[in-house]
N, C-alpha and C. Protein backbone atom coordinates (compact mmCIF):
# COMPACT_ATOMS: atom_id res chain seq x y z
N UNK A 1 40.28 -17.07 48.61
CA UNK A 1 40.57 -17.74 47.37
C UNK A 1 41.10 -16.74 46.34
N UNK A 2 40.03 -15.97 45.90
CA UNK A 2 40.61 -14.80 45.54
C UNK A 2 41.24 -13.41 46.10
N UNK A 3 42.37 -12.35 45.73
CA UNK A 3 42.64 -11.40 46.72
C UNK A 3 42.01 -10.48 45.22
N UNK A 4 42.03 -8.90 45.52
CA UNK A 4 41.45 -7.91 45.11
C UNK A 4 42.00 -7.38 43.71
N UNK A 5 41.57 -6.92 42.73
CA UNK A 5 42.12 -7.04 41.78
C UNK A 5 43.61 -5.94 41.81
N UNK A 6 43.69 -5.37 42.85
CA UNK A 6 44.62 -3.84 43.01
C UNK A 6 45.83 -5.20 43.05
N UNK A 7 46.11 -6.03 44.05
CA UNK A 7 47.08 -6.50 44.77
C UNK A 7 47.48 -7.13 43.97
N UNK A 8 46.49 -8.18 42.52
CA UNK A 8 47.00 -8.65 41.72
C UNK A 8 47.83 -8.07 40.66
N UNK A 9 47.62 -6.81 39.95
CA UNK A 9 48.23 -5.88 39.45
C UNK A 9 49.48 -5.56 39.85
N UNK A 10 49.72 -5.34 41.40
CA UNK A 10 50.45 -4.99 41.70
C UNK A 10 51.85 -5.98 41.88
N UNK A 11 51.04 -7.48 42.03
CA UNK A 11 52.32 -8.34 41.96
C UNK A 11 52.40 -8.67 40.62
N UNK A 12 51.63 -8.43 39.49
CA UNK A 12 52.39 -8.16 38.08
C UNK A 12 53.07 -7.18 37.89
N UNK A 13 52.81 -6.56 38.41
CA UNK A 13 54.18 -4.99 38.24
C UNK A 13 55.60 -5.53 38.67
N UNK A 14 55.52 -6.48 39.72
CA UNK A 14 56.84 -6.73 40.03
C UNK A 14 57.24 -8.06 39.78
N UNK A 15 56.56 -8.57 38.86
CA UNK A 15 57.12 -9.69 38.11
C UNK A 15 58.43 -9.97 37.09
N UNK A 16 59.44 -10.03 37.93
CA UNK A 16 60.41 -10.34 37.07
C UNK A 16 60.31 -10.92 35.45
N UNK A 17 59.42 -11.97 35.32
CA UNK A 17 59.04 -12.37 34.30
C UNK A 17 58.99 -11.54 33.47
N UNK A 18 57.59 -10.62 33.78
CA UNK A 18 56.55 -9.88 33.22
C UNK A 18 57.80 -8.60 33.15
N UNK A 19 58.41 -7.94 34.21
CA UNK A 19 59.74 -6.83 33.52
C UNK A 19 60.26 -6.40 32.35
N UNK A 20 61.10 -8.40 32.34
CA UNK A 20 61.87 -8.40 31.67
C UNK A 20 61.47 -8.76 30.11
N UNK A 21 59.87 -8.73 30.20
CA UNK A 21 59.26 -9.11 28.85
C UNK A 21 59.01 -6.97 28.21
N UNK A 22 58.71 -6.54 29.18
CA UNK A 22 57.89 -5.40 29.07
C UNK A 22 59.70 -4.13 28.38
N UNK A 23 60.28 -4.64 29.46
CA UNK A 23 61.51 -3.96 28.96
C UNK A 23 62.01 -4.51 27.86
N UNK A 24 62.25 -5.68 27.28
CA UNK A 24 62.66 -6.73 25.72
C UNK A 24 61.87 -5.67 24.66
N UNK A 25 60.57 -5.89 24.89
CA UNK A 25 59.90 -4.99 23.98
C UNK A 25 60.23 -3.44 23.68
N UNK A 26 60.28 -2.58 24.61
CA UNK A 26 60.40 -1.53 24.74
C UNK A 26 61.64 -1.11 24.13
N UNK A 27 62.61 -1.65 24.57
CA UNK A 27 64.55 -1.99 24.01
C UNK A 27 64.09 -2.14 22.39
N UNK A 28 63.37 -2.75 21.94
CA UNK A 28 63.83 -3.40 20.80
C UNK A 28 62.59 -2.40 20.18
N UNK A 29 61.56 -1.55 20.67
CA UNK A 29 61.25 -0.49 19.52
C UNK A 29 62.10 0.58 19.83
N UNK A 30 62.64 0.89 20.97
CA UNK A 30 63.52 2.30 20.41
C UNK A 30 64.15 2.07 19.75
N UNK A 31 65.22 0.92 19.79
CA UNK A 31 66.35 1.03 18.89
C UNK A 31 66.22 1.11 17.50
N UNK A 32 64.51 0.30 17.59
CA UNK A 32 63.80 0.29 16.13
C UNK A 32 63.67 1.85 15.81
N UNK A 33 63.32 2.76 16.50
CA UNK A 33 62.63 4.16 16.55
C UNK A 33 64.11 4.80 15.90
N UNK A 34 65.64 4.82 16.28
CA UNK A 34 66.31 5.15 16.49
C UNK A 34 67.32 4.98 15.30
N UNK A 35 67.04 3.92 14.79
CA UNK A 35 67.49 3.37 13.37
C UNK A 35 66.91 4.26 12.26
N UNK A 36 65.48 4.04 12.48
CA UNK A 36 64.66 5.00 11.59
C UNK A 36 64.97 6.63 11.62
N UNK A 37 65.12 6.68 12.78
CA UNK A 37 66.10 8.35 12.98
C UNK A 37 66.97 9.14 12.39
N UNK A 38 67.64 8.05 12.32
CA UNK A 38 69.09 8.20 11.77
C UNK A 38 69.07 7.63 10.37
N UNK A 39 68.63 6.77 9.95
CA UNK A 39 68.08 6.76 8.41
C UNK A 39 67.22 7.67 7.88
N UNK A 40 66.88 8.81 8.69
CA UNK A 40 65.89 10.19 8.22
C UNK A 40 64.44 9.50 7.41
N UNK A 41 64.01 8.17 8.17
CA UNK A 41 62.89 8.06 7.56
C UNK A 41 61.38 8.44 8.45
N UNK A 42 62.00 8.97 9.57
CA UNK A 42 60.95 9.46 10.73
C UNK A 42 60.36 11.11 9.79
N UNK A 43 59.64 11.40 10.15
CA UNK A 43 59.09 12.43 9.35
C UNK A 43 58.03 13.23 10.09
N UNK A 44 57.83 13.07 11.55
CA UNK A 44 56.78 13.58 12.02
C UNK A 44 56.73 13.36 13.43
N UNK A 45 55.72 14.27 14.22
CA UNK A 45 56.15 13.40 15.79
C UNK A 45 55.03 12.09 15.87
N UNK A 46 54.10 12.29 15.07
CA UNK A 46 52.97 11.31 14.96
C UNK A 46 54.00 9.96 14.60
N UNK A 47 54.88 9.58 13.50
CA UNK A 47 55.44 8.85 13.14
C UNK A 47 55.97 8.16 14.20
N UNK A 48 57.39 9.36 14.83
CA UNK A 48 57.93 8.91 15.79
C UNK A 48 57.28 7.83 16.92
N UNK A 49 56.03 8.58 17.34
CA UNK A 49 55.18 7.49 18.50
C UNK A 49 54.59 6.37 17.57
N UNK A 50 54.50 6.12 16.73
CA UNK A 50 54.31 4.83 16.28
C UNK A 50 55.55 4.22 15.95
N UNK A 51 56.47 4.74 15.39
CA UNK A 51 57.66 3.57 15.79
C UNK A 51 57.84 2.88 17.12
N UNK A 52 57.58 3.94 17.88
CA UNK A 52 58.23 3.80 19.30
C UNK A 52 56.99 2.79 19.91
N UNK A 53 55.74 2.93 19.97
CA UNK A 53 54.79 2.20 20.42
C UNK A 53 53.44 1.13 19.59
N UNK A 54 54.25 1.29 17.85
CA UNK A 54 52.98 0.37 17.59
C UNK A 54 53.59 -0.67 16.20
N UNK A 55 54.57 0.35 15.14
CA UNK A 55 54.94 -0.24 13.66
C UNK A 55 55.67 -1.30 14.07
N UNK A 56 55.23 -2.56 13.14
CA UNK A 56 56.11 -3.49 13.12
C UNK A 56 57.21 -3.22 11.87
N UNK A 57 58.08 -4.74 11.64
CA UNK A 57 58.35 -4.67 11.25
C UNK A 57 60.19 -4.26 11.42
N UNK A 58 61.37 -4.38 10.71
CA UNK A 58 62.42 -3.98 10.71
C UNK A 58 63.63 -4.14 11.74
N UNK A 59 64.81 -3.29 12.10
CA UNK A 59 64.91 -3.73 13.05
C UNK A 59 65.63 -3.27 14.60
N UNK A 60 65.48 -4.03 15.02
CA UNK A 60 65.20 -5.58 15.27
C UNK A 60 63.31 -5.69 15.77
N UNK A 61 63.58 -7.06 15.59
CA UNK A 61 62.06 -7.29 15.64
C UNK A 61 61.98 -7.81 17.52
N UNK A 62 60.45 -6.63 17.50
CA UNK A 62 60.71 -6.50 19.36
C UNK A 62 59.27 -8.27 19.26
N UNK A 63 59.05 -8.41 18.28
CA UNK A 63 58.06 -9.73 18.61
C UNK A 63 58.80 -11.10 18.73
N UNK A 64 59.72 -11.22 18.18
CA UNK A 64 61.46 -12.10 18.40
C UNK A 64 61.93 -11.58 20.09
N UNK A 65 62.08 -10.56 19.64
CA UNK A 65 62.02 -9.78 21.36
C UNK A 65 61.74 -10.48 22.75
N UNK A 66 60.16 -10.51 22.66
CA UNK A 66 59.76 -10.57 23.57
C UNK A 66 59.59 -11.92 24.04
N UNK A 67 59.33 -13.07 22.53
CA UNK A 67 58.74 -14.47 22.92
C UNK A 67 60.19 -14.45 23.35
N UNK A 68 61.63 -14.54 22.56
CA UNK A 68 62.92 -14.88 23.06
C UNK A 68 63.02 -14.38 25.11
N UNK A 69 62.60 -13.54 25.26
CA UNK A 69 62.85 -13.32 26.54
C UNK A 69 61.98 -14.24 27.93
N UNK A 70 60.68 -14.30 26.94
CA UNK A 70 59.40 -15.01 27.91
C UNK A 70 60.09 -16.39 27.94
N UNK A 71 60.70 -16.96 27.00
CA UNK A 71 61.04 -18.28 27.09
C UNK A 71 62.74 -17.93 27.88
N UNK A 72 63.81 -17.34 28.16
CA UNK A 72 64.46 -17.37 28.30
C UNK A 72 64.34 -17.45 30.03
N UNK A 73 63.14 -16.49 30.48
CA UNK A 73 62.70 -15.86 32.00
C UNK A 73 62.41 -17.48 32.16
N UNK A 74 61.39 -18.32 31.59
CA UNK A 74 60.84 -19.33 32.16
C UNK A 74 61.60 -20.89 32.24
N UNK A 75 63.05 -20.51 31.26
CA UNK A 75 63.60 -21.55 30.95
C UNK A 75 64.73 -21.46 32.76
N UNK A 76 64.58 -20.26 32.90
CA UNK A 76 65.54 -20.02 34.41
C UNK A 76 64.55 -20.80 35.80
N UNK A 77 63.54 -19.98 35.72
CA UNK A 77 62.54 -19.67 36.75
C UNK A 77 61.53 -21.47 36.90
N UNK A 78 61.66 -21.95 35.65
CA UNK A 78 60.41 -23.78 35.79
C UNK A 78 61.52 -24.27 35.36
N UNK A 79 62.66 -24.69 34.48
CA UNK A 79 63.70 -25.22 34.12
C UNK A 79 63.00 -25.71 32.57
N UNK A 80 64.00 -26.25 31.86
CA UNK A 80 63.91 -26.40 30.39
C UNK A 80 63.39 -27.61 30.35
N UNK A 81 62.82 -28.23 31.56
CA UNK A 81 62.31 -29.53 31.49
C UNK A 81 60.93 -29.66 31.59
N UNK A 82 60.40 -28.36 32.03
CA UNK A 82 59.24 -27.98 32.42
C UNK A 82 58.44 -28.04 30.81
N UNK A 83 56.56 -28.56 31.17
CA UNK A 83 55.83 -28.24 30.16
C UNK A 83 55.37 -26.63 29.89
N UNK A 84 55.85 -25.79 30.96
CA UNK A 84 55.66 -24.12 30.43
C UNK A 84 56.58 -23.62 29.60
N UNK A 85 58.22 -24.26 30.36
CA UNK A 85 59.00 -23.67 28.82
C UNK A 85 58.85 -24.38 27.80
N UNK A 86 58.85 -25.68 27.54
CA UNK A 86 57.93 -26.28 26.03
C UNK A 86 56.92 -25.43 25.89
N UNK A 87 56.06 -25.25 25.94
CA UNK A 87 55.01 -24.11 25.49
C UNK A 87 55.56 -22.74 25.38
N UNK A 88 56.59 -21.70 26.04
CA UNK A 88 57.11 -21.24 25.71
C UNK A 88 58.32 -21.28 24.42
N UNK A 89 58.67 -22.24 24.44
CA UNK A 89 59.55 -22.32 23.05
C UNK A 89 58.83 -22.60 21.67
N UNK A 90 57.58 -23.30 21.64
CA UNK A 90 56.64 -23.55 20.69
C UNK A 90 55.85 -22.23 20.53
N UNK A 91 55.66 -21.17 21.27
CA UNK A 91 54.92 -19.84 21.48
C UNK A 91 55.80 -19.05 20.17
N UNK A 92 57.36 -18.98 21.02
CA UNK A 92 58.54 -18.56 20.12
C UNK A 92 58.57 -19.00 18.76
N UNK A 93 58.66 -20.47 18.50
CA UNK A 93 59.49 -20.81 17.15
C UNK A 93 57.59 -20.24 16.20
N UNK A 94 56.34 -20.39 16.81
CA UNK A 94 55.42 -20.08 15.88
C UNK A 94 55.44 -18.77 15.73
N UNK A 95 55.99 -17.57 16.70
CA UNK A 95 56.12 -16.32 16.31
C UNK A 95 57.45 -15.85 15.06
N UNK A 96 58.30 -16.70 15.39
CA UNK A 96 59.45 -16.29 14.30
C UNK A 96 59.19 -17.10 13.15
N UNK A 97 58.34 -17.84 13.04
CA UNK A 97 58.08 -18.17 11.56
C UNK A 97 56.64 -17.57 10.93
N UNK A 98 56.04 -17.07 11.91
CA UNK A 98 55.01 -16.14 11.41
C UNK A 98 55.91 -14.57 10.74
N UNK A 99 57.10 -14.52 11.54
CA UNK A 99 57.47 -13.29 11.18
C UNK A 99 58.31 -13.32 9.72
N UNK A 100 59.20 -13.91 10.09
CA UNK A 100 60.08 -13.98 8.76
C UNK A 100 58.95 -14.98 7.48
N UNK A 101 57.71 -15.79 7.45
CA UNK A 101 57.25 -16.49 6.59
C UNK A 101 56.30 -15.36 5.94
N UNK A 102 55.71 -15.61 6.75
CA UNK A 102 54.14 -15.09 6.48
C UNK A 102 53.59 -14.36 6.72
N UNK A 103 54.19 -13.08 7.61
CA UNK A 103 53.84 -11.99 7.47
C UNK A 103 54.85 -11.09 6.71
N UNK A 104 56.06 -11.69 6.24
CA UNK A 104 56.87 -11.03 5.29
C UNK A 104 56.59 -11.06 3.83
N UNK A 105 55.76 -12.53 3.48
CA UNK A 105 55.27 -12.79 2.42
C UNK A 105 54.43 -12.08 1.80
N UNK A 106 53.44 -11.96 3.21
CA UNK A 106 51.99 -10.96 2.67
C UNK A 106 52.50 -9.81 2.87
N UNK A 107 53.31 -9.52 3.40
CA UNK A 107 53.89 -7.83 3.22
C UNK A 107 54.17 -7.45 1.80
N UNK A 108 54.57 -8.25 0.92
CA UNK A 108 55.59 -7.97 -0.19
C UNK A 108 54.68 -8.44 -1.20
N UNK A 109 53.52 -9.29 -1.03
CA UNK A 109 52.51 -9.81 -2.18
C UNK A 109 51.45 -8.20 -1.92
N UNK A 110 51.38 -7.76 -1.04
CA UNK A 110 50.52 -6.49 -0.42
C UNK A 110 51.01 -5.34 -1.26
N UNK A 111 51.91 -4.92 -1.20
CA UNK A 111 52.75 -3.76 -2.13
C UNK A 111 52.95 -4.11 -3.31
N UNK A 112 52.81 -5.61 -3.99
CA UNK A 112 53.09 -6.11 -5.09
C UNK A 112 51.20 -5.34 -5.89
N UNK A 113 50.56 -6.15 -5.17
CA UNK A 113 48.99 -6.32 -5.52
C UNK A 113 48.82 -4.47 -5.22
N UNK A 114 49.17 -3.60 -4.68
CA UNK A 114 49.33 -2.29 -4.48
C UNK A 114 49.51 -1.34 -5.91
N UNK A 115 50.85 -2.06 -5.93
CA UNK A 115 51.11 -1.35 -7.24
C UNK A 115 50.75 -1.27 -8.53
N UNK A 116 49.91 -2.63 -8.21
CA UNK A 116 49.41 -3.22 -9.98
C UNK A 116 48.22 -2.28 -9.62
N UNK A 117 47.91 -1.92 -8.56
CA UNK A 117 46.08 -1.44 -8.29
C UNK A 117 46.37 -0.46 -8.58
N UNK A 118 47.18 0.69 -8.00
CA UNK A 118 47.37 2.28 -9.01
C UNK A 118 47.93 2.55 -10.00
N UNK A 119 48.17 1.20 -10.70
CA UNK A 119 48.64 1.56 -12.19
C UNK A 119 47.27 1.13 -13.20
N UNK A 120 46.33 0.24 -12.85
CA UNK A 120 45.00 0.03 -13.24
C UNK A 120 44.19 1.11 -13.07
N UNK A 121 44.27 1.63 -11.41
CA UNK A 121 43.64 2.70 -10.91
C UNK A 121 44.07 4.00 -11.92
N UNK A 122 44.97 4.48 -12.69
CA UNK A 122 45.50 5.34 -13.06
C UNK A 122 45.17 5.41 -14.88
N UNK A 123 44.82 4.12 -15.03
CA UNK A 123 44.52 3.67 -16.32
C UNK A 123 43.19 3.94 -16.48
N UNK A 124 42.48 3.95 -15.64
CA UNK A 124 41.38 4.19 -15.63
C UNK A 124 40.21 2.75 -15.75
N UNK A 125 41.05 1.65 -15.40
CA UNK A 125 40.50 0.18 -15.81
C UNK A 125 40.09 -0.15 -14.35
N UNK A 126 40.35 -0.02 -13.41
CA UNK A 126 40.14 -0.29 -11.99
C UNK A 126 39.87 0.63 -11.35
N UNK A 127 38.86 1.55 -11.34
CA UNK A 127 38.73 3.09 -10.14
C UNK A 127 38.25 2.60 -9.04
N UNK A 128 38.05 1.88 -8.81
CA UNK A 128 37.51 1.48 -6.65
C UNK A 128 38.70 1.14 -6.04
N UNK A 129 39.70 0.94 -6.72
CA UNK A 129 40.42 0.24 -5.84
C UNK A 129 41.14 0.90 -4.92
N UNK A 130 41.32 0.42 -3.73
CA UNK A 130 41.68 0.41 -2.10
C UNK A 130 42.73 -0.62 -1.86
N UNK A 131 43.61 0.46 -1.35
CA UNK A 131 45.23 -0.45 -1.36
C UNK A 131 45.17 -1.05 -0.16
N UNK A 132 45.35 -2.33 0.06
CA UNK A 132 45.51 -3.15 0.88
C UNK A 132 46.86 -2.77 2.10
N UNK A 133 46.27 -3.31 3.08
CA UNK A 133 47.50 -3.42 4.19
C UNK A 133 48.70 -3.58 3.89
N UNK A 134 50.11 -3.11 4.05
CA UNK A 134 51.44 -3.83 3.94
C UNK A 134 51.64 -4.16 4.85
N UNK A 135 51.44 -5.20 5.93
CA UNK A 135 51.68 -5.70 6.53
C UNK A 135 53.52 -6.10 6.47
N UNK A 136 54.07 -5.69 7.86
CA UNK A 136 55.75 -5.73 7.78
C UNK A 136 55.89 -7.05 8.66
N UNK A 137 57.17 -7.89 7.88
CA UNK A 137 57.43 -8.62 8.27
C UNK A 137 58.85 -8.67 8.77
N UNK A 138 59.53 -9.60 8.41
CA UNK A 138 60.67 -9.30 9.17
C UNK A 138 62.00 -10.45 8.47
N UNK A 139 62.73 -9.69 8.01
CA UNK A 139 64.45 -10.10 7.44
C UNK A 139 65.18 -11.45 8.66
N UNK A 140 65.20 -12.72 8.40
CA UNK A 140 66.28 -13.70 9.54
C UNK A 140 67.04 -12.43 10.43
N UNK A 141 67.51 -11.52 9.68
CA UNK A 141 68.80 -11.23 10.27
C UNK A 141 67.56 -10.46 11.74
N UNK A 142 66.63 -9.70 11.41
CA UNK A 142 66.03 -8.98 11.99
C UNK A 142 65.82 -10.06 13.14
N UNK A 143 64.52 -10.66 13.09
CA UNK A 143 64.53 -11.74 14.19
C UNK A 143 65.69 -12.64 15.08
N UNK A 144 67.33 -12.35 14.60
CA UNK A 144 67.67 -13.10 15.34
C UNK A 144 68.45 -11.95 16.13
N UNK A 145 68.65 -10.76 15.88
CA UNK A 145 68.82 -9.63 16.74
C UNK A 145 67.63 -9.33 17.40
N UNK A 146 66.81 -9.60 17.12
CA UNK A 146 65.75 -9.76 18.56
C UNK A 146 65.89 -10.66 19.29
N UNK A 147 65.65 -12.00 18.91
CA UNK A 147 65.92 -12.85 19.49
C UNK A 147 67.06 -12.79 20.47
N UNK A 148 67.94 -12.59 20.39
CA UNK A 148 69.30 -11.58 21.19
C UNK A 148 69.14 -10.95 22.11
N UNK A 149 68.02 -9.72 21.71
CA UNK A 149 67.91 -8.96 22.19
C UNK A 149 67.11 -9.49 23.85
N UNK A 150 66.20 -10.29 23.06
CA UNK A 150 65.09 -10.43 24.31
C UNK A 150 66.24 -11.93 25.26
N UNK A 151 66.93 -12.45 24.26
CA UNK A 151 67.66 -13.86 25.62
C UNK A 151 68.59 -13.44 26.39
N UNK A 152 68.71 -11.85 26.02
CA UNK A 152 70.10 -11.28 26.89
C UNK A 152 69.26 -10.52 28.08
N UNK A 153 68.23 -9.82 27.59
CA UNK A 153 67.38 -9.51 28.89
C UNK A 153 66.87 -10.46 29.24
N UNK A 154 65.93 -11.72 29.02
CA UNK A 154 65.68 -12.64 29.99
C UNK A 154 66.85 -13.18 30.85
N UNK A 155 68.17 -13.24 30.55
CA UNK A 155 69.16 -13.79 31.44
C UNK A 155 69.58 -12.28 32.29
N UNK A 156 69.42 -11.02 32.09
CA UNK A 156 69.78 -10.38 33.16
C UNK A 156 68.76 -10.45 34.10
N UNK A 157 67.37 -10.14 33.95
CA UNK A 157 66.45 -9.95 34.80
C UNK A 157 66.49 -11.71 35.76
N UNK A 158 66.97 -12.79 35.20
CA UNK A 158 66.57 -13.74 35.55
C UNK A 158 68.08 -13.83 36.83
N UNK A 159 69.11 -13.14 36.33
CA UNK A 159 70.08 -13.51 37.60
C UNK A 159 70.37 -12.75 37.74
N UNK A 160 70.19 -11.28 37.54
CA UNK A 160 70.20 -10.18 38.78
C UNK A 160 69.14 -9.76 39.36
């Protein structure tokens, strides 16, 4: 019923699906890493590996990325008629409106509420205060160059 957990691993390693999701992502932080490069806003090697493996945000957005590719792999592989790519495309459209809504919102109310805190903090009217997360969100234009990014690798991995 069950096989061993090695063998299962191992046929996720060669999951086309699972590839072409793992490579979408990866594509879409270097180029992220690489932008930042060349805009001289990298500053460190510590920096660098968090562009490359953790900061959101900018672009292109590898979270547009990846749902665009998972739905693109499954729209090939079950067909667009299937209830997995409906759940895949509903996975998608709630990640790109989390990105460009509401985590761009609270990004920018975050640095807003930031700045009022070290100018209180500085006044001497607020001394505890602790600057909140900026949470990065993400520009249309950003998400739909991901989005790109990840439907052009789900269609290579899916027909080559």
């Amino acid at each position: 019923m069950f096989t061993d957990a090695g063998s299962q691993i191992h046929i996720l390693l060669k999951s086309p699906v699972f590839l072409a999701c793992v490579f979408s992502w990866v594509s879409a932080q270097f180029i992220k890493t690489v932008i930042k490069l060349l805009n001289g806003k990298v500053h460190s090697v510590k920096e660098l590996l968090e562009f490359l493996f953790w900061r959101t945000g900018s672009m292109p957005s590898s979270h547009s990325a990846v749902t665009a590719c998972v739905c693109t792999c499954i729209g090939f592989r079950a067909g667009i008629s299937s209830d997995l790519f409906i759940l895949t495309v509903v996975f998608y459209v709630v990640t790109v409106r989390d990105a460009v809504g509401v985590r761009l919102a609270s990004g920018i109310q975050a640095k807003r509420l930031n700045e009022v805190g070290e100018i209180l903090k500085e006044k001497g009217i607020y001394n505890d205060f602790k600057k909140l997360k900026e949470v990065n969100g993400h520009t249309p234009l950003e998400v739909f160059i991901g989005s790109m990014l990840g439907f052009f690798m789900g269609v290579a991995f899916s027909v080559l």
